[in-house]
Protein backbone atom coordinates (compact mmCIF):
# COMPACT_ATOMS: atom_id res chain seq x y z
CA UNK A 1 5.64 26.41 8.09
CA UNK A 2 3.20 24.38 5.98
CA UNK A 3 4.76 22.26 2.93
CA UNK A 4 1.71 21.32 1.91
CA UNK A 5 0.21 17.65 2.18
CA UNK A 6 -0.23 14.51 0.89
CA UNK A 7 -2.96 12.40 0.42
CA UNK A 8 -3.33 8.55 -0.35
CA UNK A 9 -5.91 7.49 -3.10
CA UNK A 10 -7.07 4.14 -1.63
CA UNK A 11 -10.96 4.71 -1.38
CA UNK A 12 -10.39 6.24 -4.98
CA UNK A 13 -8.34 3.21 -6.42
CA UNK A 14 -10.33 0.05 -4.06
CA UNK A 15 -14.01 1.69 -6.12
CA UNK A 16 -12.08 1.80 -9.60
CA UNK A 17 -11.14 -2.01 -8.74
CA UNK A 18 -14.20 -2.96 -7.48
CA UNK A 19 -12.32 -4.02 -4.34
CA UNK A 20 -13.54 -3.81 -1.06
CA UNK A 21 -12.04 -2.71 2.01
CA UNK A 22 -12.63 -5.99 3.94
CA UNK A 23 -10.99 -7.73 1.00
CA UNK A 24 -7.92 -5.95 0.82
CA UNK A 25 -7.35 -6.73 4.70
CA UNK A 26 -7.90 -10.36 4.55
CA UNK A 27 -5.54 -10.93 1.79
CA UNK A 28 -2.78 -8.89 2.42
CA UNK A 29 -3.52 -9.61 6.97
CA UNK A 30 -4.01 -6.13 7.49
CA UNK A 31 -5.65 -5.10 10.67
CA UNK A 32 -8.49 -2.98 9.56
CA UNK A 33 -8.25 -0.02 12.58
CA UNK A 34 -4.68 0.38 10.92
CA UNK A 35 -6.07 0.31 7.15
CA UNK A 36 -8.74 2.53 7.98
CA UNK A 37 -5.97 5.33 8.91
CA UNK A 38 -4.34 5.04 5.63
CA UNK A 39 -7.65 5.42 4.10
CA UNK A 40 -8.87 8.54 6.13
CA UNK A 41 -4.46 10.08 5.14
CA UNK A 42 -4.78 9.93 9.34
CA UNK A 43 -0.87 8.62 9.28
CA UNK A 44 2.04 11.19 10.07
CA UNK A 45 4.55 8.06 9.13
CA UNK A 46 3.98 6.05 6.19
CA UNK A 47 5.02 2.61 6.27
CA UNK A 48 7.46 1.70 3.19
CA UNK A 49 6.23 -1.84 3.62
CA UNK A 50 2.86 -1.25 3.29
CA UNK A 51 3.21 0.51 0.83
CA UNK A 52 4.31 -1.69 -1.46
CA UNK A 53 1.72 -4.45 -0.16
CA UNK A 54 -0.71 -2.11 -1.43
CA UNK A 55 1.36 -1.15 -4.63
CA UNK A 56 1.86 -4.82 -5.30
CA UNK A 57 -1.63 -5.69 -4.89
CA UNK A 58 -3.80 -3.24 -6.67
CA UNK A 59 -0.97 -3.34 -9.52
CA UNK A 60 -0.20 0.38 -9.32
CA UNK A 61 2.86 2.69 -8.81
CA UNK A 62 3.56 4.75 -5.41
CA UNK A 63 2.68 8.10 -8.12
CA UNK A 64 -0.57 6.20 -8.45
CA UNK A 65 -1.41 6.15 -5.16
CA UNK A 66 0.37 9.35 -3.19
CA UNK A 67 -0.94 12.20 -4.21
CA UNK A 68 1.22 15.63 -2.98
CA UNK A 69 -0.82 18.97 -2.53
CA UNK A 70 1.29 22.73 -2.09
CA UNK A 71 0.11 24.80 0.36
């Protein structure tokens, strides 16, 4: 059954912020492959603690960047 999907905004909010992907990784020691994957929504288990790296650091909420689309 599908339940729809969900999609993270990160290419969306990094342009908005002038921020650039290389950036991002150096400051918060991300290993780009795995950032890349969150950018491309190519994750079936989102990481709570990344998640809030990235909430913390771009200044946004988790509504902000998570995005939920119904089938």
């Amino acid at each position: 059954m599908n339940y729809g999907s969900l999609h993270l905004c990160i290419d969306e909010i990094l342009h908005q912020k002038g921020i650039s992907k290389n950036q991002i990784c150096k400051d918060l020691d991300i290993p780009r492959t795995n950032f890349n994957r969150y950018c491309r929504d190519a994750v079936t288990r989102l990481d709570t603690g990344m998640l809030c790296k990235l909430c913390f650091y771009l200044e946004i909420e988790p509504g902000d960047l998570i995005v939920y689309t119904r089938p």
